[in-house]
PDB file of N, CA and C in Angstrom:
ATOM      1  N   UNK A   1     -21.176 -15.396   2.288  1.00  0.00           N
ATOM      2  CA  UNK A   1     -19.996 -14.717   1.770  1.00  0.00           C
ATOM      3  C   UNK A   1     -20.316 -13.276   1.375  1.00  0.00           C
ATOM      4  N   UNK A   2     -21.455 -13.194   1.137  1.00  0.00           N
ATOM      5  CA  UNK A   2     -22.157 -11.080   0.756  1.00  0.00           C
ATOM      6  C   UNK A   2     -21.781 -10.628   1.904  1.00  0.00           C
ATOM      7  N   UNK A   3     -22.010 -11.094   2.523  1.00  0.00           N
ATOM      8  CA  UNK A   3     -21.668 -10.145   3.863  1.00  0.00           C
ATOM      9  C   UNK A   3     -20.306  -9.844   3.953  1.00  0.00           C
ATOM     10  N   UNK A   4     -19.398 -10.555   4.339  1.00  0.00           N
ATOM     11  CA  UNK A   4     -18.103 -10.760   4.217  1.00  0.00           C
ATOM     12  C   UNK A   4     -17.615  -9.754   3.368  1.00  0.00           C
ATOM     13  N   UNK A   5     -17.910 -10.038   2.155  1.00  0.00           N
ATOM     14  CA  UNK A   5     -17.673  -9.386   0.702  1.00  0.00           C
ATOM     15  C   UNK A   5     -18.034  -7.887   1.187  1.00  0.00           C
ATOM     16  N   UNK A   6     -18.829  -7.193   1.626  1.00  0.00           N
ATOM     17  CA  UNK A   6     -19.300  -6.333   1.180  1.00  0.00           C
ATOM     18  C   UNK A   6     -18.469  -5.512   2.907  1.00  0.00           C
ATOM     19  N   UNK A   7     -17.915  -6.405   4.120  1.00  0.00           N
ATOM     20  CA  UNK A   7     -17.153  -6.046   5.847  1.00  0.00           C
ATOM     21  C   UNK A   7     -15.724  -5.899   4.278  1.00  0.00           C
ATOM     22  N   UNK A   8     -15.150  -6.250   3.743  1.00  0.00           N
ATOM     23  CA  UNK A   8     -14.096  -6.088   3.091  1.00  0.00           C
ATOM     24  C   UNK A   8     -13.820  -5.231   2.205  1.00  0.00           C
ATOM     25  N   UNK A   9     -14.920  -4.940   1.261  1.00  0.00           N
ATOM     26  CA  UNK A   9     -15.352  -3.750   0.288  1.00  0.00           C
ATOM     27  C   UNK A   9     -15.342  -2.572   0.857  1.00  0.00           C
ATOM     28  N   UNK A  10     -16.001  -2.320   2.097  1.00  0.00           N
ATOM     29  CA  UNK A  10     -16.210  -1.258   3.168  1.00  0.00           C
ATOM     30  C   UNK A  10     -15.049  -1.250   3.812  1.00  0.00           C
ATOM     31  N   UNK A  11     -14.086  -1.798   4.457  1.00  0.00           N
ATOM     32  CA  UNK A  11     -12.783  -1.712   4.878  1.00  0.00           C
ATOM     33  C   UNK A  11     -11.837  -1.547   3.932  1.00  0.00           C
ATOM     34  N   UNK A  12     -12.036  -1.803   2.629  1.00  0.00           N
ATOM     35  CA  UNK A  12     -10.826  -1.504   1.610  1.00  0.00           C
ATOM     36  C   UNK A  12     -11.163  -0.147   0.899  1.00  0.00           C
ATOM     37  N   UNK A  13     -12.240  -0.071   0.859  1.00  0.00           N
ATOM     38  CA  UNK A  13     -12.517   1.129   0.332  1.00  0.00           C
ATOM     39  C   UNK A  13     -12.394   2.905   1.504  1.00  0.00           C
ATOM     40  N   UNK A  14     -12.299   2.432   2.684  1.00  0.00           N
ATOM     41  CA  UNK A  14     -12.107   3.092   3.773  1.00  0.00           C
ATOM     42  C   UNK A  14     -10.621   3.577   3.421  1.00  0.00           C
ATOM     43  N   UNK A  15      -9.798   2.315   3.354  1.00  0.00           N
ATOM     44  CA  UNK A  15      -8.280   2.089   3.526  1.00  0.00           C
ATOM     45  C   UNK A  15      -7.984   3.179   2.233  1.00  0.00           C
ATOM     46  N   UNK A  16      -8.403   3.204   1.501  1.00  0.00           N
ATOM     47  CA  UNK A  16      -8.287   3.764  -0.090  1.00  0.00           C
ATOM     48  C   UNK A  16      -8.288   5.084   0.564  1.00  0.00           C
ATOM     49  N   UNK A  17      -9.364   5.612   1.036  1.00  0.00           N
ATOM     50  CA  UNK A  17      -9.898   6.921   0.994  1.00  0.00           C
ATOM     51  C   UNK A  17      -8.753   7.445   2.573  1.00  0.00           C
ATOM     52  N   UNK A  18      -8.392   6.805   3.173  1.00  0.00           N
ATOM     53  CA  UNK A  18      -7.365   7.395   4.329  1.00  0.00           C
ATOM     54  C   UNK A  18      -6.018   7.802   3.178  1.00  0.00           C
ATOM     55  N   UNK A  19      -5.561   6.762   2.688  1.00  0.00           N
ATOM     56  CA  UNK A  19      -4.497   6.968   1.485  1.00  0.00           C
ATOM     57  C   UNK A  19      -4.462   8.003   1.164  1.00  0.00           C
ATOM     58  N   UNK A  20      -5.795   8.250   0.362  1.00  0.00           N
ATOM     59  CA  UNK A  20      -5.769   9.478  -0.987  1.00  0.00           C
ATOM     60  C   UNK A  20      -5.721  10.670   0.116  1.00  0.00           C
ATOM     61  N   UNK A  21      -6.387  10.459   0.982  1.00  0.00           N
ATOM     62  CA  UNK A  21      -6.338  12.049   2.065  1.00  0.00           C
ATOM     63  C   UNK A  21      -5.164  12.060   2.381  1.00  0.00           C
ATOM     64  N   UNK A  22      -4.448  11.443   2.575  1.00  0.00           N
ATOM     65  CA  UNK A  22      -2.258  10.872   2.832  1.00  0.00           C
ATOM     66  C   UNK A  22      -1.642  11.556   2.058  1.00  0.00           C
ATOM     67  N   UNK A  23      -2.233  11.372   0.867  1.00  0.00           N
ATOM     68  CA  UNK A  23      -1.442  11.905  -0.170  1.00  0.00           C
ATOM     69  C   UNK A  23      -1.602  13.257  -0.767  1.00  0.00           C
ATOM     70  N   UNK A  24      -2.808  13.740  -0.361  1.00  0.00           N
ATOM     71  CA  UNK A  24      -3.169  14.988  -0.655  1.00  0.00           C
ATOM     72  C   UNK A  24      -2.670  16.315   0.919  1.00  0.00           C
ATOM     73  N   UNK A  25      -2.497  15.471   1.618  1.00  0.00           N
ATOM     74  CA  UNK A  25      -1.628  16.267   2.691  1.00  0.00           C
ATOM     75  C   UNK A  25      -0.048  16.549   2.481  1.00  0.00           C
ATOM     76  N   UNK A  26       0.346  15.630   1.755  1.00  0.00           N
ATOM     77  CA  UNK A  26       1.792  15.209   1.471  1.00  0.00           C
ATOM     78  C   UNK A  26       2.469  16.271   0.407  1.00  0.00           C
ATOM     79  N   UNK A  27       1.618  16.606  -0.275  1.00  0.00           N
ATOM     80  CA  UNK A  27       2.256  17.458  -1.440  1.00  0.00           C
ATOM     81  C   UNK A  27       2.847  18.338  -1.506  1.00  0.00           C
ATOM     82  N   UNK A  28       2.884  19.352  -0.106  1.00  0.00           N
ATOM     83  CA  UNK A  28       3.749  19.840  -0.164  1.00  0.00           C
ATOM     84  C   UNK A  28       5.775  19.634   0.366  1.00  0.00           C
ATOM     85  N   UNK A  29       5.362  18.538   0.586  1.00  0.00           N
ATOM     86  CA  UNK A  29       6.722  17.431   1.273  1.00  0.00           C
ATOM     87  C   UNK A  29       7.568  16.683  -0.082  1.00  0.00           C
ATOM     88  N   UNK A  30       6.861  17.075  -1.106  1.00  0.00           N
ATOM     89  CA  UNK A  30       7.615  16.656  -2.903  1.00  0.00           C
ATOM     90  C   UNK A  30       8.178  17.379  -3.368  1.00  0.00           C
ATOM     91  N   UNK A  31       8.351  18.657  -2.970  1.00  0.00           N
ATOM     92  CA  UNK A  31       8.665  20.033  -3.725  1.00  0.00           C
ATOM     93  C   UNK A  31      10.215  19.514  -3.628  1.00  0.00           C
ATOM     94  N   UNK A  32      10.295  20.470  -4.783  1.00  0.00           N
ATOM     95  CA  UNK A  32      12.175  19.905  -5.030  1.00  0.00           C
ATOM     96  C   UNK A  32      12.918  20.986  -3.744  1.00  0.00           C
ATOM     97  N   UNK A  33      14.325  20.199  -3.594  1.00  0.00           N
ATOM     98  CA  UNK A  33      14.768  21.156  -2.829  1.00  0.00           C
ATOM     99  C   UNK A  33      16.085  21.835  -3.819  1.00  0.00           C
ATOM    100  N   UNK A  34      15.844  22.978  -3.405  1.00  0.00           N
ATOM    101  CA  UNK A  34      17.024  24.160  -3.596  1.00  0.00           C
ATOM    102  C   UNK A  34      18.590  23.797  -3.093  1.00  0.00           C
ATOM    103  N   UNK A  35      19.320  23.671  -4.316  1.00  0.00           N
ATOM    104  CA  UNK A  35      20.277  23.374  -4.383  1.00  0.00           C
ATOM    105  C   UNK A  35      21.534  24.769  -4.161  1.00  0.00           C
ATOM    106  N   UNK A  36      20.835  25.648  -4.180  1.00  0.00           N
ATOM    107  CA  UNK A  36      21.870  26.733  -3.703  1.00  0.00           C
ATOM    108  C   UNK A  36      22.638  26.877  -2.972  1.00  0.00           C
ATOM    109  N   UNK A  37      24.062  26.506  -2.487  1.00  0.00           N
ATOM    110  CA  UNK A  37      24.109  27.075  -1.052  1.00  0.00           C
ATOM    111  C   UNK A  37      24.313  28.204  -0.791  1.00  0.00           C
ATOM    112  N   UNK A  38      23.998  28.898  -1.358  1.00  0.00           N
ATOM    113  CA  UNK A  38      23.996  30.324  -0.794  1.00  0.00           C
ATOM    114  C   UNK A  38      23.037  30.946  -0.125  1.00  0.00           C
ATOM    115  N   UNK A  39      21.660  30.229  -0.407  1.00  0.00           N
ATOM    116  CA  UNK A  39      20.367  30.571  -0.024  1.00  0.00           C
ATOM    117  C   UNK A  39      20.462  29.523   1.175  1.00  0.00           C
ATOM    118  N   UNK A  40      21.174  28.830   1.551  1.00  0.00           N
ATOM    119  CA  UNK A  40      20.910  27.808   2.920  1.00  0.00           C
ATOM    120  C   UNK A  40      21.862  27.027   2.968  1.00  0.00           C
ATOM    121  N   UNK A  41      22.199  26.253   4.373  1.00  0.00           N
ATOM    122  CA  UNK A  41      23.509  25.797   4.719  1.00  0.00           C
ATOM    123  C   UNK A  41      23.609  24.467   3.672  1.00  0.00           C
ATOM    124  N   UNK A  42      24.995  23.839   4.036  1.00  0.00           N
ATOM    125  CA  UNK A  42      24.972  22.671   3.314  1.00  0.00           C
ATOM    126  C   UNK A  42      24.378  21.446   4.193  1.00  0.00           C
ATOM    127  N   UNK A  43      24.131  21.244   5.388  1.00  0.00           N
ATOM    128  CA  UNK A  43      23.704  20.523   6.075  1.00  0.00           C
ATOM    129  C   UNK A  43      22.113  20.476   6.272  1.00  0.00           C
ATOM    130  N   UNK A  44      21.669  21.836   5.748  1.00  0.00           N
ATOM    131  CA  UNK A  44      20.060  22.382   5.744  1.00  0.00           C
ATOM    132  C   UNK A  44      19.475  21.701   4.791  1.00  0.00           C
ATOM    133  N   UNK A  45      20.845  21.996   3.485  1.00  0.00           N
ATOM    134  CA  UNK A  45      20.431  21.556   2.158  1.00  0.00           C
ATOM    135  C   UNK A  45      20.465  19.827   2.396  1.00  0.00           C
ATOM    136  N   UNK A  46      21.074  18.641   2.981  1.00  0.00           N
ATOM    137  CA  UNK A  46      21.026  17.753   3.097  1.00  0.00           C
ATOM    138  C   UNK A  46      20.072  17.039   3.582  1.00  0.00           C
ATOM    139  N   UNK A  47      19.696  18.041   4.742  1.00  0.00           N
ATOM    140  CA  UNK A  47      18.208  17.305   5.685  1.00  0.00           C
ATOM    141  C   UNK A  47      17.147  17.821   4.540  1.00  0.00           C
ATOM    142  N   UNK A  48      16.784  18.485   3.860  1.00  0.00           N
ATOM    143  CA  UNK A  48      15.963  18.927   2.753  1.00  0.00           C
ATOM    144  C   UNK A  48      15.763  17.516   2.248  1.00  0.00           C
ATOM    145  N   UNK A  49      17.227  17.414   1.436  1.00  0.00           N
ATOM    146  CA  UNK A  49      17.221  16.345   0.949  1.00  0.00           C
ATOM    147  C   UNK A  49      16.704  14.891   1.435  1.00  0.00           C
ATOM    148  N   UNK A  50      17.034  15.052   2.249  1.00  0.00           N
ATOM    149  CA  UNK A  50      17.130  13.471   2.773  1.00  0.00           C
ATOM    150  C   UNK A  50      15.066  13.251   3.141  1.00  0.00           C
ATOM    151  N   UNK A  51      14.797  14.459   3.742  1.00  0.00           N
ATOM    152  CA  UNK A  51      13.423  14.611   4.151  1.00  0.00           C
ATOM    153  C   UNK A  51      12.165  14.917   2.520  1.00  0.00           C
ATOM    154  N   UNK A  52      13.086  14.735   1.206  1.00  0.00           N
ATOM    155  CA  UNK A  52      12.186  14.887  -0.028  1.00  0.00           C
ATOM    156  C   UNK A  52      12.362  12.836  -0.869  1.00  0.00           C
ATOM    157  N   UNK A  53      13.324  12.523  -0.080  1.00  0.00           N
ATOM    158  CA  UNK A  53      13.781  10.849  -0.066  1.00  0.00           C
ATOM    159  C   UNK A  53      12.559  10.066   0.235  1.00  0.00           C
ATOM    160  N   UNK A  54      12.585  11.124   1.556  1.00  0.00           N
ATOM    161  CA  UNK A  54      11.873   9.940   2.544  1.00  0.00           C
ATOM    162  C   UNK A  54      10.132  10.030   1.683  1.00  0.00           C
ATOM    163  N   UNK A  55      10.170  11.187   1.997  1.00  0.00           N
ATOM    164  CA  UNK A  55       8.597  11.599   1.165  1.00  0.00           C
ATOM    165  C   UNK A  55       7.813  10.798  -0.123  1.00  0.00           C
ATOM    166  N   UNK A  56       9.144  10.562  -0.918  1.00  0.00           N
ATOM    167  CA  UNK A  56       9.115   9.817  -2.583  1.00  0.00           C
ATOM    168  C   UNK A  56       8.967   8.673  -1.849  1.00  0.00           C
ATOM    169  N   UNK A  57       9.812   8.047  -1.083  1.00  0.00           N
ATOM    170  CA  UNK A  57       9.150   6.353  -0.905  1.00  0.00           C
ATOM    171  C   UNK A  57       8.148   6.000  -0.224  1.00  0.00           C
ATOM    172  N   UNK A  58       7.719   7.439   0.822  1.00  0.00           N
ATOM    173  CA  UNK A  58       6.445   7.152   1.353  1.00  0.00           C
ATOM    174  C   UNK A  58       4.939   6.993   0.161  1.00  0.00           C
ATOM    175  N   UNK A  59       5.299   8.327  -1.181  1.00  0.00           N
ATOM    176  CA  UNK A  59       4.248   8.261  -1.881  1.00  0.00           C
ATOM    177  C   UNK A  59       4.321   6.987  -2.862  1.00  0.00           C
ATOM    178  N   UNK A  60       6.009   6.225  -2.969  1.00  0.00           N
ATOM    179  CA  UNK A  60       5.558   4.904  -3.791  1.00  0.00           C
ATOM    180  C   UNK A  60       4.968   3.961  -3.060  1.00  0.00           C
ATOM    181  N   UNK A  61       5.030   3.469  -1.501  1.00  0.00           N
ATOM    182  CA  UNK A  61       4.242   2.860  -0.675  1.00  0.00           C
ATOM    183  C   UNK A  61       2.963   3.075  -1.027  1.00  0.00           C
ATOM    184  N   UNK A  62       2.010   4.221  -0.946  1.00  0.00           N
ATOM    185  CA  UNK A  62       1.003   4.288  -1.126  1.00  0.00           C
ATOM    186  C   UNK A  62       0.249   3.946  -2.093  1.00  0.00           C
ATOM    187  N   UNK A  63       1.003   4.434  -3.235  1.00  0.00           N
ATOM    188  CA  UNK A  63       0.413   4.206  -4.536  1.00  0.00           C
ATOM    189  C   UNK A  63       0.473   2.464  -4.835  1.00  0.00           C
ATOM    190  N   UNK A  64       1.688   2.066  -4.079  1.00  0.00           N
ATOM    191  CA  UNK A  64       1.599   0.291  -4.362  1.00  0.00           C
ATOM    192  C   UNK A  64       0.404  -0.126  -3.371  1.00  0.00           C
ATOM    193  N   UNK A  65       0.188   0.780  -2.987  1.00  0.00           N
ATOM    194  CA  UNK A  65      -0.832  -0.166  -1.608  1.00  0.00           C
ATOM    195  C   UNK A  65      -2.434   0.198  -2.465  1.00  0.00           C
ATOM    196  N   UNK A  66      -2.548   1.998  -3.412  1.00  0.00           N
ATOM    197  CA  UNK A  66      -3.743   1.459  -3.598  1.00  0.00           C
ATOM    198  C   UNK A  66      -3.987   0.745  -4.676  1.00  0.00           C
ATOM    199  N   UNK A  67      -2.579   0.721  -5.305  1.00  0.00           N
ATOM    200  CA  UNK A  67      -2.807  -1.175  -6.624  1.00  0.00           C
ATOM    201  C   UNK A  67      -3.288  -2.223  -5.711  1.00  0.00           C
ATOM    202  N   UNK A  68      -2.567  -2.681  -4.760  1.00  0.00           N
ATOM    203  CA  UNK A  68      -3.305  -3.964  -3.681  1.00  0.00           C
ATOM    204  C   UNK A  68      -4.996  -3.460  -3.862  1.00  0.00           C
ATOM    205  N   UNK A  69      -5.100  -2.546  -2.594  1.00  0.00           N
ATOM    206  CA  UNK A  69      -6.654  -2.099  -3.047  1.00  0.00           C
ATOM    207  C   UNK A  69      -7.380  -1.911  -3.927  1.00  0.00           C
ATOM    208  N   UNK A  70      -6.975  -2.412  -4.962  1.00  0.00           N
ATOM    209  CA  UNK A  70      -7.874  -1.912  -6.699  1.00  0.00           C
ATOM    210  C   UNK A  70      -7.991  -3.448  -7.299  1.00  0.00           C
ATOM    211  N   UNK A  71      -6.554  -4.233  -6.636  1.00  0.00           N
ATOM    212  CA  UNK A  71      -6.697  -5.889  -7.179  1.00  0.00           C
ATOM    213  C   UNK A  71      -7.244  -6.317  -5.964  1.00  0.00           C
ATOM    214  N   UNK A  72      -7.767  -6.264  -4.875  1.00  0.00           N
ATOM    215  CA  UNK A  72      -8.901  -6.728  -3.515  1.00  0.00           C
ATOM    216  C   UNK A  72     -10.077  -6.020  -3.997  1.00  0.00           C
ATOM    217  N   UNK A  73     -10.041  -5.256  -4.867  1.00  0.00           N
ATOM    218  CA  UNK A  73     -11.532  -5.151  -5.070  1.00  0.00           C
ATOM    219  C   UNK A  73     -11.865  -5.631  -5.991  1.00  0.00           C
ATOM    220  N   UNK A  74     -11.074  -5.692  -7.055  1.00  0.00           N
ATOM    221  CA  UNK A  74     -11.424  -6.996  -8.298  1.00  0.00           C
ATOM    222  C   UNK A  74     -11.548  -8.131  -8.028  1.00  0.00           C
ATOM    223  N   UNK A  75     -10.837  -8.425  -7.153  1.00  0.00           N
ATOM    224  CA  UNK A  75     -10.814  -9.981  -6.685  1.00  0.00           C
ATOM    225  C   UNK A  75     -12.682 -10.117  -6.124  1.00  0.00           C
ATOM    226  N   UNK A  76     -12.921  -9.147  -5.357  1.00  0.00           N
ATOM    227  CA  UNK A  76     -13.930  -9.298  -4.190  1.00  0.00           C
ATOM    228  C   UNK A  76     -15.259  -9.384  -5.607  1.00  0.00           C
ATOM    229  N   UNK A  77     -15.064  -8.081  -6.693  1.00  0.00           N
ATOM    230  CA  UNK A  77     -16.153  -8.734  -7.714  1.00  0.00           C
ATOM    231  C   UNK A  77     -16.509  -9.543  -8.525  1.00  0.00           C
ATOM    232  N   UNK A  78     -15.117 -10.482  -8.675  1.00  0.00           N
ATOM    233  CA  UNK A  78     -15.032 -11.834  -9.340  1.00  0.00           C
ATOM    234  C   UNK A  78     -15.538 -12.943  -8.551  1.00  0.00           C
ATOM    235  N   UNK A  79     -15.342 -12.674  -7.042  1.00  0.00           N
ATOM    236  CA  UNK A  79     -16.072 -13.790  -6.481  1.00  0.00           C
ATOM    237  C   UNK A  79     -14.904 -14.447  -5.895  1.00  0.00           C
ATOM    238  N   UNK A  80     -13.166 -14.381  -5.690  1.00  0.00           N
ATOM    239  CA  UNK A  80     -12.248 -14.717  -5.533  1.00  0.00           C
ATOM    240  C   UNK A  80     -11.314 -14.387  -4.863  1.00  0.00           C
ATOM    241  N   UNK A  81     -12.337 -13.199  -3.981  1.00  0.00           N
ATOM    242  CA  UNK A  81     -11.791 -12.785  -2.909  1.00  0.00           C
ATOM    243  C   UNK A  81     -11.157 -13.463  -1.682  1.00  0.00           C
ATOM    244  N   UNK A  82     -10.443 -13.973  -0.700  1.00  0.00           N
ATOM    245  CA  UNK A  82     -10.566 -14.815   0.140  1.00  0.00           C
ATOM    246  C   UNK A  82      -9.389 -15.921  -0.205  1.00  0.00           C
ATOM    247  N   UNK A  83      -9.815 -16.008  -1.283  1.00  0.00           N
ATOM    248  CA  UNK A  83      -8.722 -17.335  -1.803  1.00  0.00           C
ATOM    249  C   UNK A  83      -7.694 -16.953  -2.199  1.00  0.00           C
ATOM    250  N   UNK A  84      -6.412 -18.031  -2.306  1.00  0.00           N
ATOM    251  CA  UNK A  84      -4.879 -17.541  -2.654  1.00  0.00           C
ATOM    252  C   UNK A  84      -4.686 -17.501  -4.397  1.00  0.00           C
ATOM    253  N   UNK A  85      -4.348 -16.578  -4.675  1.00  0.00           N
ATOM    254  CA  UNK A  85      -4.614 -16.453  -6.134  1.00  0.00           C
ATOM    255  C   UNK A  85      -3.292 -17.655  -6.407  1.00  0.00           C
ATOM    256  N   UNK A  86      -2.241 -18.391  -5.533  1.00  0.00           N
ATOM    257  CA  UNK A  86      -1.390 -19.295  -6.173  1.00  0.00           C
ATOM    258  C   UNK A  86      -2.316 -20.823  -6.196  1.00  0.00           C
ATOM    259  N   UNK A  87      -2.522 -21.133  -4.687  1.00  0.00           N
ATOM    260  CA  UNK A  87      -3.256 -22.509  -4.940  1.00  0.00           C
ATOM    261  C   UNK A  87      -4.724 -22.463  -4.801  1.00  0.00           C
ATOM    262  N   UNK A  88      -5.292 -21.647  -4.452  1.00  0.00           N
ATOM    263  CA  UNK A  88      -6.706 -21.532  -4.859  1.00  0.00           C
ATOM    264  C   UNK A  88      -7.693 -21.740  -3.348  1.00  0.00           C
ATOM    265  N   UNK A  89      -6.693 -22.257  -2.459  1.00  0.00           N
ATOM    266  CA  UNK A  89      -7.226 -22.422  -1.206  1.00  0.00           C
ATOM    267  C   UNK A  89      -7.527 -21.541  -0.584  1.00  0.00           C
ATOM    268  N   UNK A  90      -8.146 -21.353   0.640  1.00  0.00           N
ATOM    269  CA  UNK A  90      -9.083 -20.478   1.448  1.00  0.00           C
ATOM    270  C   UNK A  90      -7.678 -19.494   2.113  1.00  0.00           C
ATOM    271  N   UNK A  91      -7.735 -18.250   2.248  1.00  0.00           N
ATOM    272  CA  UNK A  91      -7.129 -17.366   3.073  1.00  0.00           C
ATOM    273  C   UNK A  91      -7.521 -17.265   4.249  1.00  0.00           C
ATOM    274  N   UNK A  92      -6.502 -17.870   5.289  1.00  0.00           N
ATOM    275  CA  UNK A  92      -7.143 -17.642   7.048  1.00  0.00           C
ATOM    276  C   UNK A  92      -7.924 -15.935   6.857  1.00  0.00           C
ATOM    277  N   UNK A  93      -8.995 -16.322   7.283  1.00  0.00           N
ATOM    278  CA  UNK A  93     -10.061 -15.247   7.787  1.00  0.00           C
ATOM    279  C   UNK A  93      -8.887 -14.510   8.820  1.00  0.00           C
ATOM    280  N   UNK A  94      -8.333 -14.754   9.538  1.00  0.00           N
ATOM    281  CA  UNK A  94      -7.567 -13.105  10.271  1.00  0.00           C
ATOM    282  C   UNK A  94      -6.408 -12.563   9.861  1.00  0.00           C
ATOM    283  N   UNK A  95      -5.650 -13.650   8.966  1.00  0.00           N
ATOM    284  CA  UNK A  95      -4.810 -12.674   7.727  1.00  0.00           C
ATOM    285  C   UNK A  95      -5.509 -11.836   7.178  1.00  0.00           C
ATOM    286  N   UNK A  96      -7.007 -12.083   6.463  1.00  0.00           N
ATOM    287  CA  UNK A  96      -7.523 -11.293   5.972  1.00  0.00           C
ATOM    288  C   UNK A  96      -7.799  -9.898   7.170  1.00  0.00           C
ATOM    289  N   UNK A  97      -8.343 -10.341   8.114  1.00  0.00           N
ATOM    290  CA  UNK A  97      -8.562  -9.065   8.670  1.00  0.00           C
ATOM    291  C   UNK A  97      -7.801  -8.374   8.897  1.00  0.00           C
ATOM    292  N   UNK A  98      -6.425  -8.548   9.415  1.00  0.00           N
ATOM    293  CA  UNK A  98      -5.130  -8.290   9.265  1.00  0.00           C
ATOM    294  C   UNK A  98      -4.579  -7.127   7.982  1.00  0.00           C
ATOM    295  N   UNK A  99      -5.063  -8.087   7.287  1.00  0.00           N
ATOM    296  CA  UNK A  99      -4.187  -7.260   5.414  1.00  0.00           C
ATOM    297  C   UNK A  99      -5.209  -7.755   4.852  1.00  0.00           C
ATOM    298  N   UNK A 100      -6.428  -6.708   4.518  1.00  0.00           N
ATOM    299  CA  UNK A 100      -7.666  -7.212   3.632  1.00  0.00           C
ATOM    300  C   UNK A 100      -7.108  -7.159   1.864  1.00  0.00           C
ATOM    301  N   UNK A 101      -5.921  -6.882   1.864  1.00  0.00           N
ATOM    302  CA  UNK A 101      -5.448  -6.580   0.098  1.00  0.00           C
ATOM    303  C   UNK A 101      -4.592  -8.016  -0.294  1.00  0.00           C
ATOM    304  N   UNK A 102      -3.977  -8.777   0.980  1.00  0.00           N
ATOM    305  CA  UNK A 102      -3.238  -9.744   0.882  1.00  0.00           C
ATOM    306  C   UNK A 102      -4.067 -10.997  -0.119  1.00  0.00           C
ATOM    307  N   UNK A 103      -3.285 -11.355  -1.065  1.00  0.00           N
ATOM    308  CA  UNK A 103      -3.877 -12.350  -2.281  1.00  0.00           C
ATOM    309  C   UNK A 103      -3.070 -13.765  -2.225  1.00  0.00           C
ATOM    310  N   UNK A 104      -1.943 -13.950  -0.797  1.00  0.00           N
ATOM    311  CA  UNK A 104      -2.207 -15.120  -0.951  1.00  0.00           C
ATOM    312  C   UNK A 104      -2.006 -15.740   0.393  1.00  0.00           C
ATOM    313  N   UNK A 105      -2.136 -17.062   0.616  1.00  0.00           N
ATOM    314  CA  UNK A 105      -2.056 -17.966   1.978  1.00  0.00           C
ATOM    315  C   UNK A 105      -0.771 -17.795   2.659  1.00  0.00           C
ATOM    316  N   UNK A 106      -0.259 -18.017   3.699  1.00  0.00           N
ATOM    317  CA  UNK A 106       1.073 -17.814   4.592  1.00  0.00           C
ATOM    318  C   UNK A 106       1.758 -19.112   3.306  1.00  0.00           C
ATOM    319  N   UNK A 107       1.088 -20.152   3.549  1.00  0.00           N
ATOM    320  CA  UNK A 107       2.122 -21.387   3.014  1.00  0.00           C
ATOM    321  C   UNK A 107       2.876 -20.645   1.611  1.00  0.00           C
ATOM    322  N   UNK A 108       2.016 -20.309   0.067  1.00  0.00           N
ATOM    323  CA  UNK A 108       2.492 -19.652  -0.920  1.00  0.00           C
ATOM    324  C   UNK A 108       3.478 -18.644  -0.933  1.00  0.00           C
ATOM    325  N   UNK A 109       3.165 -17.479   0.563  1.00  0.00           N
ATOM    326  CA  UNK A 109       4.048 -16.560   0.478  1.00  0.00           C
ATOM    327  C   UNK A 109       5.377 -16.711   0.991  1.00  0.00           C
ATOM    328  N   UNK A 110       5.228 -17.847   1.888  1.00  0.00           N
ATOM    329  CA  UNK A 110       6.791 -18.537   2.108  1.00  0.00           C
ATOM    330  C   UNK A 110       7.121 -19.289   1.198  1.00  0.00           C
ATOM    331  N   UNK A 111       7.139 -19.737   0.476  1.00  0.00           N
ATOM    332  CA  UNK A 111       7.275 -20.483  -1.007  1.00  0.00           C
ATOM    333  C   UNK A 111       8.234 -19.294  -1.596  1.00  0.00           C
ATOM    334  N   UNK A 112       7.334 -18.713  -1.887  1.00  0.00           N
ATOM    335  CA  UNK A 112       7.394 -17.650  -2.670  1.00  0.00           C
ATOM    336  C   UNK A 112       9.031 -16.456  -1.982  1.00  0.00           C
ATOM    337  N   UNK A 113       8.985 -16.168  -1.124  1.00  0.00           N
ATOM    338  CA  UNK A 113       9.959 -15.669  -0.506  1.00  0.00           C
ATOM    339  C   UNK A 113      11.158 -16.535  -0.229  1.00  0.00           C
ATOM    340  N   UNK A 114      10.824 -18.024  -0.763  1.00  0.00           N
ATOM    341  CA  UNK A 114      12.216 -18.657  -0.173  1.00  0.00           C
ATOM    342  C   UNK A 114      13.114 -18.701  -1.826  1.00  0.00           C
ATOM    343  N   UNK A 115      12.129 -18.283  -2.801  1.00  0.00           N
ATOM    344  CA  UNK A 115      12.470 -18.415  -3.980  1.00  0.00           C
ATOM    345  C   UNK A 115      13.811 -17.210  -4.059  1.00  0.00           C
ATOM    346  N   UNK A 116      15.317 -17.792  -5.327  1.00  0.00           N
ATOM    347  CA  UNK A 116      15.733 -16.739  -5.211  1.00  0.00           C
ATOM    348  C   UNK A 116      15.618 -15.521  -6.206  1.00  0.00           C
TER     349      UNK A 116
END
């Protein structure tokens, strides 16, 4: 399982560091937009808008993804990596490779999603 532990540590910690470079490219795509119309059309001013929307939910994606990555790496130093944090059973090895941040089994997360 060190091994494993350490192909997952190295892939999550990869995944982390593509993110933060994501987000440090991004910053200038947050800037508020100018509400003037005098300084620019109203349709200019809309795609502004709509393109400072899109930006905000791209940077809450990220930031939720590197919480996943911060609880896959806690998990991985507790020793509890792998397993479904609901029933405790083994996580198919290619979900994991798939989504190395994913914390629980297909069966739980359909459970879980059928809930209302």
């Amino acid at each position: 399982m060190a091994n494993d532990a350490d192909f997952y540590r190295n892939k999550l910690e990869q995944l982390r560091a593509e993110i933060i470079a994501t987000n440090e490219d991004s910053q200038d795509s947050e800037q508020p937009v100018e509400l003037d119309q005098q300084s620019i059309g109203r349709l200019s001013r809309m795609d502004a808008m709509q393109g400072q929307q899109m930006a905000q939910a791209n940077k809450r994606r990220r930031e939720q993804m590197l919480r996943a990555i911060a609880a896959a790496l806690v998990r991985i130093d507790n020793e509890d990596f792998g397993y479904c944090i609901e029933c405790g059973d083994a996580i198919n090895e290619k979900r994991l490779e798939i989504d190395p941040t994913t914390a629980m089994c297909i069966q739980c997360m359909e459970e879980i999603e059928k809930r209302p």
